[in-house]
N, C-alpha and C. Protein backbone atom coordinates (compact mmCIF):
# COMPACT_ATOMS: atom_id res chain seq x y z
N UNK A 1 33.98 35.10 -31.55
CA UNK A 1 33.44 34.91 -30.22
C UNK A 1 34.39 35.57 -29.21
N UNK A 2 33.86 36.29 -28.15
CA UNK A 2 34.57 36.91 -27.19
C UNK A 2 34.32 36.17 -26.12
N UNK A 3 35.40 36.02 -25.39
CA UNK A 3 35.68 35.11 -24.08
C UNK A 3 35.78 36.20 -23.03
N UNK A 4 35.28 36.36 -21.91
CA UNK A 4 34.96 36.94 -21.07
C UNK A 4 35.12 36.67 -19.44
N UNK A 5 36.61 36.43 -18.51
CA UNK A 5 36.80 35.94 -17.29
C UNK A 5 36.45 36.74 -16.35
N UNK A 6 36.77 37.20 -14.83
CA UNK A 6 35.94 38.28 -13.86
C UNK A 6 35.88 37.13 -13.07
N UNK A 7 36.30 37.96 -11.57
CA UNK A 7 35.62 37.57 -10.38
C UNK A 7 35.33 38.55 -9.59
N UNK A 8 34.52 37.86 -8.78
CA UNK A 8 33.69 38.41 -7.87
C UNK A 8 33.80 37.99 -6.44
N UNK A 9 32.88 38.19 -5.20
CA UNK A 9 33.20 37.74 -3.45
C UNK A 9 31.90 37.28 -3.61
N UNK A 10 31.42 36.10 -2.75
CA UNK A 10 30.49 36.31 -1.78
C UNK A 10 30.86 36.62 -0.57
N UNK A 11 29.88 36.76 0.17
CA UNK A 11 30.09 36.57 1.60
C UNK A 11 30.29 35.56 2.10
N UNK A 12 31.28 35.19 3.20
CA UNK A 12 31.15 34.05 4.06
C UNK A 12 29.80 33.85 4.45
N UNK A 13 29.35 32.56 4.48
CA UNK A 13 27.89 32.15 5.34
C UNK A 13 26.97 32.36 4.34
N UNK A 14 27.57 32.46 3.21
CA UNK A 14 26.23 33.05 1.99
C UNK A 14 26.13 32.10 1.19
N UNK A 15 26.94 31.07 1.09
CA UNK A 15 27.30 30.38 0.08
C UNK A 15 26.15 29.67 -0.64
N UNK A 16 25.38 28.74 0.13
CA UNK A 16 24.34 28.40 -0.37
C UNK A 16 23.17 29.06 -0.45
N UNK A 17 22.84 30.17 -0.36
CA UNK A 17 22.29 31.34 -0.29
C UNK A 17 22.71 31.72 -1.74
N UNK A 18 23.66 32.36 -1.88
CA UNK A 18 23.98 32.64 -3.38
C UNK A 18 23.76 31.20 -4.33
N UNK A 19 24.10 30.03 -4.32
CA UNK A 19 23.45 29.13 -4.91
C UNK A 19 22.10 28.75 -5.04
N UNK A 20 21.44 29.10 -4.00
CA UNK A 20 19.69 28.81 -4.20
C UNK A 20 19.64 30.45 -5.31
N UNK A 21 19.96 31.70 -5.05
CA UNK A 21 19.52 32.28 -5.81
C UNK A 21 19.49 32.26 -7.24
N UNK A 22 20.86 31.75 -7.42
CA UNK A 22 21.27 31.94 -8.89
C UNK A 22 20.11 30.48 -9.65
N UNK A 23 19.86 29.17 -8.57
CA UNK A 23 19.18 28.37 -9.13
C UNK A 23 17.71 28.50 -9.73
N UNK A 24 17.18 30.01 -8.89
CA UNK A 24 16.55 30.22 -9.20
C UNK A 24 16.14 31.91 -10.50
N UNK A 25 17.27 32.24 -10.76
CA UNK A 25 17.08 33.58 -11.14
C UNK A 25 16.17 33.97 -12.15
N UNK A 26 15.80 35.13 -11.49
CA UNK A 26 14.99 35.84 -12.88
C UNK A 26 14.72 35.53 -14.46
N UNK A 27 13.72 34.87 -14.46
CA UNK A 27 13.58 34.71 -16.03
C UNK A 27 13.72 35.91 -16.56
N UNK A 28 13.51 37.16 -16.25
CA UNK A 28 13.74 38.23 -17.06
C UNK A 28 15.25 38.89 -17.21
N UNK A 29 15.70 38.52 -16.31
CA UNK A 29 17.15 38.43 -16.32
C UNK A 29 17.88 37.32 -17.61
N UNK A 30 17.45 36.26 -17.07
CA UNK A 30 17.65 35.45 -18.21
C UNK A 30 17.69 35.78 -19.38
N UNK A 31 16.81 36.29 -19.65
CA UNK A 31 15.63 36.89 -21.12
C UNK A 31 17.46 38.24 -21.70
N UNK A 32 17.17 38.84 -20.86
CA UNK A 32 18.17 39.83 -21.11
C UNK A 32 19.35 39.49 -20.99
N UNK A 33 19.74 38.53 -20.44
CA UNK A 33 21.68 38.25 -20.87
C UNK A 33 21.31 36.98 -22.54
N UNK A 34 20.50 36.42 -22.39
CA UNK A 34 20.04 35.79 -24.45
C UNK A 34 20.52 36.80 -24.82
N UNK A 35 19.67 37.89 -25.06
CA UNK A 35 19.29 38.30 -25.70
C UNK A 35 20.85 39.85 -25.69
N UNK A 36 21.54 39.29 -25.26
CA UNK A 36 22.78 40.16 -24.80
C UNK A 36 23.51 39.63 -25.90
N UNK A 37 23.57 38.46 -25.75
CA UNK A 37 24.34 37.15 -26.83
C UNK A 37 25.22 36.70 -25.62
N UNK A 38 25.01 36.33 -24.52
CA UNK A 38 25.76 35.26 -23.55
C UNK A 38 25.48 34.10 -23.66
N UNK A 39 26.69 33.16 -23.78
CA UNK A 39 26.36 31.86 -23.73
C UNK A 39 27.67 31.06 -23.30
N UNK A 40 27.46 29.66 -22.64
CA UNK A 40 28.30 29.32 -22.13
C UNK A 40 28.68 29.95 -20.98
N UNK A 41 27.97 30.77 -20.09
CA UNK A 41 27.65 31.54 -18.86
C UNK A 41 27.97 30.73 -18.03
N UNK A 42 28.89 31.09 -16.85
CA UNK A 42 29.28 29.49 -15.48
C UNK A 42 29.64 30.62 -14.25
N UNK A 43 29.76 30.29 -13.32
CA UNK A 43 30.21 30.72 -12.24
C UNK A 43 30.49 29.95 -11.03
N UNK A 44 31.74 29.91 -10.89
CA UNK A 44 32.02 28.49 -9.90
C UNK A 44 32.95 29.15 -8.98
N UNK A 45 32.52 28.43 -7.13
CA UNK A 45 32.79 29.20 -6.61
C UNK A 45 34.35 28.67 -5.75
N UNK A 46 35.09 29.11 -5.26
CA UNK A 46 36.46 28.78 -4.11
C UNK A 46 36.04 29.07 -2.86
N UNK A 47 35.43 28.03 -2.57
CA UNK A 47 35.38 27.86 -0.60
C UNK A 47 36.14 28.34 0.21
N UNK A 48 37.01 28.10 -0.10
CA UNK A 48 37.75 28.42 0.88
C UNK A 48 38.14 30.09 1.24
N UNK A 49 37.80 30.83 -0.27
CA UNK A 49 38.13 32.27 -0.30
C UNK A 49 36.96 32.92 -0.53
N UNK A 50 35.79 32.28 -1.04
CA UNK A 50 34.44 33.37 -1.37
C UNK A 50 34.97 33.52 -2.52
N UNK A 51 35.79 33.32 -3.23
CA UNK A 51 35.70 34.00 -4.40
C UNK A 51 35.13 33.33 -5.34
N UNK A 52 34.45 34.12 -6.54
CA UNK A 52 33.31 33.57 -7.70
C UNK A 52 34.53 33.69 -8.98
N UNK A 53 34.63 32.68 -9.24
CA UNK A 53 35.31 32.68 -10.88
C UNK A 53 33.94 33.01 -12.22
N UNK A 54 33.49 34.21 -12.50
CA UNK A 54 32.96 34.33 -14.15
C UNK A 54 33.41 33.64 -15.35
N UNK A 55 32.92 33.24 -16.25
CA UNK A 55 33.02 33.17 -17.60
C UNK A 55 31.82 33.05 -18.44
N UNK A 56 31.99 33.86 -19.22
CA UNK A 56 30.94 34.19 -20.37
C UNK A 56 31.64 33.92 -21.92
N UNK A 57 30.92 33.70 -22.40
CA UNK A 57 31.06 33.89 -24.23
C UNK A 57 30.07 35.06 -25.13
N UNK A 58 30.42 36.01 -25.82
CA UNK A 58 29.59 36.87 -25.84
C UNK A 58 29.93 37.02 -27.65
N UNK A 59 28.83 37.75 -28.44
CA UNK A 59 29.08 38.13 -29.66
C UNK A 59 29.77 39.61 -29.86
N UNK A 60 28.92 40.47 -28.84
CA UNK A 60 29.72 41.98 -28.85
C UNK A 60 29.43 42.35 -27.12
N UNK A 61 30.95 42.97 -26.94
CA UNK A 61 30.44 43.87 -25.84
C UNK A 61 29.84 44.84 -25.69
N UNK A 62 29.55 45.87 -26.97
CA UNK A 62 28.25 46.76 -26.82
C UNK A 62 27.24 45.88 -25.64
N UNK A 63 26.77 44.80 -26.54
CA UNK A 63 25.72 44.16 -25.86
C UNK A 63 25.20 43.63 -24.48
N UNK A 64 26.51 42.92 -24.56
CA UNK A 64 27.17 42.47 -22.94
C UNK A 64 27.40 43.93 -21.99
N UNK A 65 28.13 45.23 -22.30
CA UNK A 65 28.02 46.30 -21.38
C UNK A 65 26.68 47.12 -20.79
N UNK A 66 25.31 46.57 -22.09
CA UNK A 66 24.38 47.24 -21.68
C UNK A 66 23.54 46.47 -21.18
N UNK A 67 23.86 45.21 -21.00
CA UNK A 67 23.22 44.56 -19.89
C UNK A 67 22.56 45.15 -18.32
N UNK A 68 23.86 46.05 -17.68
CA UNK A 68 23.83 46.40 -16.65
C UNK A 68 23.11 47.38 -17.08
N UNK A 69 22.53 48.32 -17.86
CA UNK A 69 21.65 49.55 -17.56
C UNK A 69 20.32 48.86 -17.36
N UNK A 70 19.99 47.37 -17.57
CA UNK A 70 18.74 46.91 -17.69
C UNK A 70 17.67 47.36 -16.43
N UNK A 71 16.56 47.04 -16.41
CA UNK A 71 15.62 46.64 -15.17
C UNK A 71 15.96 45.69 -14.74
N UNK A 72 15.84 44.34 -15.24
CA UNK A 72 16.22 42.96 -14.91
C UNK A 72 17.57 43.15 -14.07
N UNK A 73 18.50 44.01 -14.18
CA UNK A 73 20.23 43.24 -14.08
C UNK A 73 20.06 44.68 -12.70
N UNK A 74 19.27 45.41 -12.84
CA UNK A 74 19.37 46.44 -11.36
C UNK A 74 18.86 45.82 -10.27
N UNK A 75 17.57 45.08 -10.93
CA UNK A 75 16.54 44.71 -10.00
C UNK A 75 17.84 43.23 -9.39
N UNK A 76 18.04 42.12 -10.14
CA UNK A 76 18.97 41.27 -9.47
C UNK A 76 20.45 41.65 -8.68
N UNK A 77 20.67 43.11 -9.23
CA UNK A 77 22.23 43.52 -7.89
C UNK A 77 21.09 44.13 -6.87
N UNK A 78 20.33 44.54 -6.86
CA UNK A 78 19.55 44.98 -5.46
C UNK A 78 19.45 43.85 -4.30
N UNK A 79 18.86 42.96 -5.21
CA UNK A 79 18.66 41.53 -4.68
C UNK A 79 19.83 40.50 -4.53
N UNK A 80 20.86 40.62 -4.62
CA UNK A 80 21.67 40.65 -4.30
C UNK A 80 23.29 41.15 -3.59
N UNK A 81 22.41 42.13 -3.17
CA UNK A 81 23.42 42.99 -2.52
C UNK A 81 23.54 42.65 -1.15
N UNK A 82 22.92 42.11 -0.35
CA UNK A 82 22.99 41.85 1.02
C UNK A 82 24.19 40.28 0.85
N UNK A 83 24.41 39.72 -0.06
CA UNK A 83 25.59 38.60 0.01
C UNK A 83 26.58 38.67 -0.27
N UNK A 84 27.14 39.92 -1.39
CA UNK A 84 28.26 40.04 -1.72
C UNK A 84 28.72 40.81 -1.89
N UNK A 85 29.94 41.11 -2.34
CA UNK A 85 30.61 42.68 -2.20
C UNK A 85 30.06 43.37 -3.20
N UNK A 86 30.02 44.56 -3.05
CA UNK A 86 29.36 45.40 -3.97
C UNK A 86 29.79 46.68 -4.12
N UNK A 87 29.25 47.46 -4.93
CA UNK A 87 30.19 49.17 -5.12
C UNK A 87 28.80 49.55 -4.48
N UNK A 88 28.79 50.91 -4.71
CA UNK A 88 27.70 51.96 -4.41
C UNK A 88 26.94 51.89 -4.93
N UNK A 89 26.73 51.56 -6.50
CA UNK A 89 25.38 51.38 -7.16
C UNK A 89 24.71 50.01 -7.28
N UNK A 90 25.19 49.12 -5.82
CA UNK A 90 25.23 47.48 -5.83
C UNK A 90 25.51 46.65 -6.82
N UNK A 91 25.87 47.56 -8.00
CA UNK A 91 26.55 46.20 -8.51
C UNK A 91 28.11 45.59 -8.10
N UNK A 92 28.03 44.32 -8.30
CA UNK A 92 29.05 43.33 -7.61
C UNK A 92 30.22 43.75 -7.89
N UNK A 93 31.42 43.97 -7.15
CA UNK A 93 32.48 44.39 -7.12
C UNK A 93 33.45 42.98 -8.39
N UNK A 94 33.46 43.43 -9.14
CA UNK A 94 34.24 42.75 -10.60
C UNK A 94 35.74 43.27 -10.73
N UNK A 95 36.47 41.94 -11.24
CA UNK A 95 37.69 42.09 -11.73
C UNK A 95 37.80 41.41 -12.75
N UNK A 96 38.51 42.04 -13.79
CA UNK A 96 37.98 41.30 -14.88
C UNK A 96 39.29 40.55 -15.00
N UNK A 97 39.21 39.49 -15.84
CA UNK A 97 40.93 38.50 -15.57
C UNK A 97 41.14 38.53 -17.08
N UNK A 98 42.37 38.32 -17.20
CA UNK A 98 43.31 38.34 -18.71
C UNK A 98 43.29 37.32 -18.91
N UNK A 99 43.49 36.46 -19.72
CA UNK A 99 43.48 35.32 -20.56
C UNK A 99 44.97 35.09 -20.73
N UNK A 100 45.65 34.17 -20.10
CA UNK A 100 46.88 33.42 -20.27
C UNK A 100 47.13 32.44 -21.49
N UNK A 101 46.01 31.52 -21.49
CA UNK A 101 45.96 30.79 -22.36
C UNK A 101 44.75 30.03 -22.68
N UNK A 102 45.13 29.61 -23.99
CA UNK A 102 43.61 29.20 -24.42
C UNK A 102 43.74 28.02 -25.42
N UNK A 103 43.50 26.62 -25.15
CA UNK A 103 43.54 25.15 -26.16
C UNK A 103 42.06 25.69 -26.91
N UNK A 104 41.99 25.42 -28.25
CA UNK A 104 40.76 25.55 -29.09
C UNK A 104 40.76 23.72 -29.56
């Protein structure tokens, strides 16, 4: 199993805005991170900074990297590009984090 950390921004003033979306997201999105092999998927956010803590569990990153060429995963950074930071091709500006430590 691959463990997978990353953060991300919202915007100030977005906060529950980015929470209604994600409550509601794309079943086809959905459909395509399954079917990626994600699981154990969370994203929790720091008020005080906007910043989004990621974590995923994944079987391969082939799978997990081609997520983003999807329809589903373009169509949701489009739709989400007006809340959070983003590059040029709107997807969300990511940092991916190292793993310090880990209790099994």
């Amino acid at each position: 199993m691959i463990r997978k950390a990353f953060k991300l921004k919202v915007n100030q003033g977005c906060f529950a805005e980015y929470k209604k979306r994600h409550d509601n997201i794309f079943p086809d999105l959905v459909e395509v991170l399954k079917e990626a092999g994600a699981q154990n998927y969370s994203i929790f956010l720091d008020e005080e900074t906007g910043c989004l803590f990621g974590y995923v569990e994944l079987d391969c990153l082939e799978r997990w990297n081609a997520v983003s060429k999807t329809e589903a995963c373009q169509k949701w950074w489009k739709y989400m590009d007006d809340i959070m930071e983003t590059n040029a091709d709107m997807s969300p500006k990511s940092t991916e984090l190292k793993e310090m430590f880990y209790l099994e």
